[in-house]
PDB file of N, CA and C in Angstrom:
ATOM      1  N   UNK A   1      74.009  84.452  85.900  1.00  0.00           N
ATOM      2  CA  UNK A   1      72.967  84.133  84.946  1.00  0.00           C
ATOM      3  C   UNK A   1      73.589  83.809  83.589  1.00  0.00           C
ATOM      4  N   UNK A   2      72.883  83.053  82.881  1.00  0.00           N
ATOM      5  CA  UNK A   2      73.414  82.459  81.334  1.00  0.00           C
ATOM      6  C   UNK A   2      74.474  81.375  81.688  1.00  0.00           C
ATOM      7  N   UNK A   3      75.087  80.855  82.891  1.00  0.00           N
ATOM      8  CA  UNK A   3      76.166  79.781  83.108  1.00  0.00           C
ATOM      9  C   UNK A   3      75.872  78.907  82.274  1.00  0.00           C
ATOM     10  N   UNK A   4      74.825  78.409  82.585  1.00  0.00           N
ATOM     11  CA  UNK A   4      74.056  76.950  82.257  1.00  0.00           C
ATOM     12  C   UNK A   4      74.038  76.380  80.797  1.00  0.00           C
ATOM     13  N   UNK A   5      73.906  77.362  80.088  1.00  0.00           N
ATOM     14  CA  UNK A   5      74.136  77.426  78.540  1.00  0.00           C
ATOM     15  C   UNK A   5      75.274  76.770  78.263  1.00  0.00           C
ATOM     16  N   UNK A   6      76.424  77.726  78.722  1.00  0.00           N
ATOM     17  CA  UNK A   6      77.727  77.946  78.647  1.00  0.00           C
ATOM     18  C   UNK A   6      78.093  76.334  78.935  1.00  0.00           C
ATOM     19  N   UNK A   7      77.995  75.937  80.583  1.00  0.00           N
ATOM     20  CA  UNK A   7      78.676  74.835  81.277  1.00  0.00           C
ATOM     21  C   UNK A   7      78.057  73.666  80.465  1.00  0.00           C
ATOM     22  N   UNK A   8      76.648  73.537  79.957  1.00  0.00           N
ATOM     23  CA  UNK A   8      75.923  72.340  78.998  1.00  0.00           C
ATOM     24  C   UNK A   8      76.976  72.114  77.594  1.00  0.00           C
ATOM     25  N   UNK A   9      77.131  73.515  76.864  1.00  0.00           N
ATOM     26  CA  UNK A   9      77.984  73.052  75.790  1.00  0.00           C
ATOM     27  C   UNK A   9      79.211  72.411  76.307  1.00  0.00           C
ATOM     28  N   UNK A  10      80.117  72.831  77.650  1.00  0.00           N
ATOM     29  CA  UNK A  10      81.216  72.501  78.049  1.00  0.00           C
ATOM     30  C   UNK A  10      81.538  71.030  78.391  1.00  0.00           C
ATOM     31  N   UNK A  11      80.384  71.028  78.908  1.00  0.00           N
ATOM     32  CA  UNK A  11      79.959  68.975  79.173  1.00  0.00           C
ATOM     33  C   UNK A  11      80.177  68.274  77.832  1.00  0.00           C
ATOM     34  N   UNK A  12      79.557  68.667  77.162  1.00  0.00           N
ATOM     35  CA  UNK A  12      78.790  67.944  76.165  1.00  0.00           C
ATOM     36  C   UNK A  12      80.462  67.787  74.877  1.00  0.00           C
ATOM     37  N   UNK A  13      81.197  68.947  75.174  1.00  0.00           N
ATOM     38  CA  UNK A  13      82.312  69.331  74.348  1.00  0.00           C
ATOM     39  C   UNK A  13      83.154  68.161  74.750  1.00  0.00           C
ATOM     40  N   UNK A  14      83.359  68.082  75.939  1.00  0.00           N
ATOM     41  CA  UNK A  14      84.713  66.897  77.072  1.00  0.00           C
ATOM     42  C   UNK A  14      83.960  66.014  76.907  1.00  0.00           C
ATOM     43  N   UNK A  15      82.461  65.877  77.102  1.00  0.00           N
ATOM     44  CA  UNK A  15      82.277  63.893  76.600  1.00  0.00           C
ATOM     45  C   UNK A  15      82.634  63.693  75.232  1.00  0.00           C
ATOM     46  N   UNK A  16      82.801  64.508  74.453  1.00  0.00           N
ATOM     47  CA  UNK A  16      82.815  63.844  73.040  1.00  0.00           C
ATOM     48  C   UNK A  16      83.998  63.401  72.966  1.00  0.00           C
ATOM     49  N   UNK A  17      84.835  64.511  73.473  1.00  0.00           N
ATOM     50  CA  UNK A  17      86.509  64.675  73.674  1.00  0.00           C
ATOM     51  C   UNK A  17      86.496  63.039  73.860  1.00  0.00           C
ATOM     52  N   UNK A  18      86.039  62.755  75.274  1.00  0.00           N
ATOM     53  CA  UNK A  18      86.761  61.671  76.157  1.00  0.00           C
ATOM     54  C   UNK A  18      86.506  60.218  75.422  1.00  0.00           C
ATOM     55  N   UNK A  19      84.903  60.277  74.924  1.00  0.00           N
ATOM     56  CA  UNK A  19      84.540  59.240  74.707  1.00  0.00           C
ATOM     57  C   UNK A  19      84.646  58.678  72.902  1.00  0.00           C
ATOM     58  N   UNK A  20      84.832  59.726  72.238  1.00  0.00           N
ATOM     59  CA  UNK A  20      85.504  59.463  70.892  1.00  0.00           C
ATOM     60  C   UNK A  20      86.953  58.607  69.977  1.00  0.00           C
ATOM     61  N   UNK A  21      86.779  58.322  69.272  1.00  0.00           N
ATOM     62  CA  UNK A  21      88.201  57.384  69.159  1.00  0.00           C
ATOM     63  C   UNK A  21      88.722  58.392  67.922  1.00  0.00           C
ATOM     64  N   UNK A  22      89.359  59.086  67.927  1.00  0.00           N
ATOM     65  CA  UNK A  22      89.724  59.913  66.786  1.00  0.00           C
ATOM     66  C   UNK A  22      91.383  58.998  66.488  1.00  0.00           C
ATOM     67  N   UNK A  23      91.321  58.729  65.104  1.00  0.00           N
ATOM     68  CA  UNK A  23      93.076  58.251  64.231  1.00  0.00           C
ATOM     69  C   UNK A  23      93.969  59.577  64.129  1.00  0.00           C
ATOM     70  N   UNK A  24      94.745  59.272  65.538  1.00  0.00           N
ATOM     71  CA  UNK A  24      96.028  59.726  65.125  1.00  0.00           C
ATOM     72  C   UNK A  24      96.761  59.417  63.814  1.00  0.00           C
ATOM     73  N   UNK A  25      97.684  60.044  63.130  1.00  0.00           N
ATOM     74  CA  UNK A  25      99.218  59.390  61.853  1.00  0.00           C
ATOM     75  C   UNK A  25     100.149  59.826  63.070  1.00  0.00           C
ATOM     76  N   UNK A  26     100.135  59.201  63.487  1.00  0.00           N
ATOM     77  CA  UNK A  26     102.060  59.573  64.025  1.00  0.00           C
ATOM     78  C   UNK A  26     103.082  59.229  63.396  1.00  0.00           C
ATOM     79  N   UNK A  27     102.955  59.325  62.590  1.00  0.00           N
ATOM     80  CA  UNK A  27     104.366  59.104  61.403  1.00  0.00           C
ATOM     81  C   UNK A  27     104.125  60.764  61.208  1.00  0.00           C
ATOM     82  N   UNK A  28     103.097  61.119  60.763  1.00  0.00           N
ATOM     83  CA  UNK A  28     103.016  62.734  60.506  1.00  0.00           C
ATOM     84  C   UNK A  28     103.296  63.264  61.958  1.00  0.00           C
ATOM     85  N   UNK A  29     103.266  63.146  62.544  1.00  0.00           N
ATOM     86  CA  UNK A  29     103.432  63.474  63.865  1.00  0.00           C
ATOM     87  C   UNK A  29     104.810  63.713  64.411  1.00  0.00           C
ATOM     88  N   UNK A  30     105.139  62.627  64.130  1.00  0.00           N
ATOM     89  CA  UNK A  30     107.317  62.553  64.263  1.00  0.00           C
ATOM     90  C   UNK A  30     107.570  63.522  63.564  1.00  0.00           C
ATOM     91  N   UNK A  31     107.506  63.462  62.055  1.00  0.00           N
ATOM     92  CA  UNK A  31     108.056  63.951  61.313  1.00  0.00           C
ATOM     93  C   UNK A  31     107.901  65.615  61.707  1.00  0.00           C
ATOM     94  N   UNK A  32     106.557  65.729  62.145  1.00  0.00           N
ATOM     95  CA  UNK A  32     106.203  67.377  62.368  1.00  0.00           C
ATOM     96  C   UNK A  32     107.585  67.531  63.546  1.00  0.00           C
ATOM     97  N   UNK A  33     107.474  66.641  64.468  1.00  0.00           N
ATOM     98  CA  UNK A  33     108.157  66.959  65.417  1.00  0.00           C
ATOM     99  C   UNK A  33     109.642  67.124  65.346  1.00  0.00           C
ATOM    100  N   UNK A  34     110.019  66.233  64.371  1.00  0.00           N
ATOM    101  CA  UNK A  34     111.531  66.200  64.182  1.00  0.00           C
ATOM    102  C   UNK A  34     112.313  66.761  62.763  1.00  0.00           C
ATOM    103  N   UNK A  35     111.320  67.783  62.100  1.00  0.00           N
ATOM    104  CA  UNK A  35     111.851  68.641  61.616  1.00  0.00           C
ATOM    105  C   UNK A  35     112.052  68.017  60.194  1.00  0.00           C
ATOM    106  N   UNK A  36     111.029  66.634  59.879  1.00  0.00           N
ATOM    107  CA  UNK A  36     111.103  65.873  58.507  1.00  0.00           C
ATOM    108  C   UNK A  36     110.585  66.508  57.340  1.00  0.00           C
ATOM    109  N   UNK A  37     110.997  66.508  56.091  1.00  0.00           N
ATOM    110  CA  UNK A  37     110.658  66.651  55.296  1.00  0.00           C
ATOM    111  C   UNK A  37     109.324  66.975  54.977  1.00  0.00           C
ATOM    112  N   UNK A  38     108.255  67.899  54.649  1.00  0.00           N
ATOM    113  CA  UNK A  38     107.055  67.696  54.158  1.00  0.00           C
ATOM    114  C   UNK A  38     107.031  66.657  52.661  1.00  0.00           C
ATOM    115  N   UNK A  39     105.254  66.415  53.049  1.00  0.00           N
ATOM    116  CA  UNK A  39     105.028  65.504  51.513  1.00  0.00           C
ATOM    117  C   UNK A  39     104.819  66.540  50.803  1.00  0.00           C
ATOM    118  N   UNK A  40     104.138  67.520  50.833  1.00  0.00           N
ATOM    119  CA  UNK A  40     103.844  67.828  49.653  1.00  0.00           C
ATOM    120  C   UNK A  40     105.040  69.555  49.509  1.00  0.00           C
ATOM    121  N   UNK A  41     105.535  69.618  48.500  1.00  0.00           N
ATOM    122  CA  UNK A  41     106.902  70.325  47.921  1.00  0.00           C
ATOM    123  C   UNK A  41     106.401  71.930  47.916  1.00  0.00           C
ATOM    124  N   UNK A  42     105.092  72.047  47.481  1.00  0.00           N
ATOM    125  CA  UNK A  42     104.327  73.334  47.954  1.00  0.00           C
ATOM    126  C   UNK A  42     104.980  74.499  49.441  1.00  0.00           C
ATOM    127  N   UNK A  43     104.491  73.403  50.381  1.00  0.00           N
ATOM    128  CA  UNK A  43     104.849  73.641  51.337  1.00  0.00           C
ATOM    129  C   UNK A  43     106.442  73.677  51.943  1.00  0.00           C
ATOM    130  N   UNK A  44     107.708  72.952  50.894  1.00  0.00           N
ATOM    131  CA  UNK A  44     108.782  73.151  51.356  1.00  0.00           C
ATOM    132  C   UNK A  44     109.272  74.758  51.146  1.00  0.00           C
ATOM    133  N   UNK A  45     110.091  75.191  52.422  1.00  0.00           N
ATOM    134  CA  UNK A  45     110.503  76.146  52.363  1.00  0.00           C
ATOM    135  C   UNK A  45     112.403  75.881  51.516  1.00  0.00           C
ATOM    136  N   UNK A  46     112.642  76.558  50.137  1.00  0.00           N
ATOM    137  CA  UNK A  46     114.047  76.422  50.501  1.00  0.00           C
ATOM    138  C   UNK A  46     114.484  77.527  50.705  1.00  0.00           C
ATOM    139  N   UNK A  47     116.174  77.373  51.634  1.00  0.00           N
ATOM    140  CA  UNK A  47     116.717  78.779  51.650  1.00  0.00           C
ATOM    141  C   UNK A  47     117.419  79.479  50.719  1.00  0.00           C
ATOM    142  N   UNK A  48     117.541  78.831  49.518  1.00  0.00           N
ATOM    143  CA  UNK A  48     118.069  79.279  48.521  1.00  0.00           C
ATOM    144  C   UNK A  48     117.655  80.178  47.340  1.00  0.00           C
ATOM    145  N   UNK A  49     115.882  80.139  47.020  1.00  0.00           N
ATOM    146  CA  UNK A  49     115.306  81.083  46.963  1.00  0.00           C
ATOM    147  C   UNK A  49     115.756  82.616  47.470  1.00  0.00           C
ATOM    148  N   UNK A  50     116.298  82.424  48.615  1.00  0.00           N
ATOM    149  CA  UNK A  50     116.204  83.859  49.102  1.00  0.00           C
ATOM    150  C   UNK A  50     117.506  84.872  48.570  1.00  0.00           C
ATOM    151  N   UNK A  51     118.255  83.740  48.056  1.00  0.00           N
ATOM    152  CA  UNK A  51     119.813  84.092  47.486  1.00  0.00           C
ATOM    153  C   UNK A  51     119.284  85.369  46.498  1.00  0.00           C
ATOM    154  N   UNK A  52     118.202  84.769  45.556  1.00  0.00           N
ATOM    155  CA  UNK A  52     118.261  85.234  44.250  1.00  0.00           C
ATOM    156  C   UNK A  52     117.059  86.603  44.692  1.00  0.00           C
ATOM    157  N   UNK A  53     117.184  86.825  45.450  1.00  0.00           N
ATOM    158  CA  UNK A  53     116.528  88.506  45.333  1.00  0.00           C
ATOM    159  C   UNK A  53     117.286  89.475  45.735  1.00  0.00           C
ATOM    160  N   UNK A  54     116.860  90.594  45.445  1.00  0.00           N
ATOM    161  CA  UNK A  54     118.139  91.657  45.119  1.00  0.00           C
ATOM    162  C   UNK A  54     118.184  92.331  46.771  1.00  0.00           C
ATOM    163  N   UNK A  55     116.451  92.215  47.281  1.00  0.00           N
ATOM    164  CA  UNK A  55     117.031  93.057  48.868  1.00  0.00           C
ATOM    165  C   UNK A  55     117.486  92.286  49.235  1.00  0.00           C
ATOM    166  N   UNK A  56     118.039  90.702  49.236  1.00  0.00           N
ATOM    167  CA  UNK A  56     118.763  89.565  50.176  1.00  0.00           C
ATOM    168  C   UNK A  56     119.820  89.510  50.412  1.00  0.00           C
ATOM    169  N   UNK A  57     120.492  90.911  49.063  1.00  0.00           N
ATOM    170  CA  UNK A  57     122.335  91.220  49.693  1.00  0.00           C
ATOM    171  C   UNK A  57     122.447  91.803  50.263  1.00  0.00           C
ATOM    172  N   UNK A  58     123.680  91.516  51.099  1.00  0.00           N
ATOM    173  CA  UNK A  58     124.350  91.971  52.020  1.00  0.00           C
ATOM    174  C   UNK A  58     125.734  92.693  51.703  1.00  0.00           C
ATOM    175  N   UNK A  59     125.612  93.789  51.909  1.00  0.00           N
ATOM    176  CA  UNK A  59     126.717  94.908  51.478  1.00  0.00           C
ATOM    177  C   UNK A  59     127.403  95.184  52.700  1.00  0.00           C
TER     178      UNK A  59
END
């Protein structure tokens, strides 16, 4: 009991899926994949930051 609910949204979820044209960037896409640079600098991690804190030595 209650399937029907369930399996209607599930339909209705995969036609949109299938029949939608959603824009990929695969340029963002590579880059995610191959370890490129982010655009925005926020988000860069550097490792050099980590130099300058005091628990980061190593004794």
């Amino acid at each position: 009991m209650g399937r029907g609910r369930a399996k209607a949204k599930q339909t209705k979820v995969a036609r949109d899926l299938k029949y939608q044209t959603h824009e990929t960037d695969f340029g963002a896409l590579a880059r995610e994949l191959h370890g490129g640079e982010s655009d925005d600098p926020d988000k860069r991690e550097d490792q050099d930051d980590w130099s300058d804190r005091p628990d980061a030595r190593r004794d």
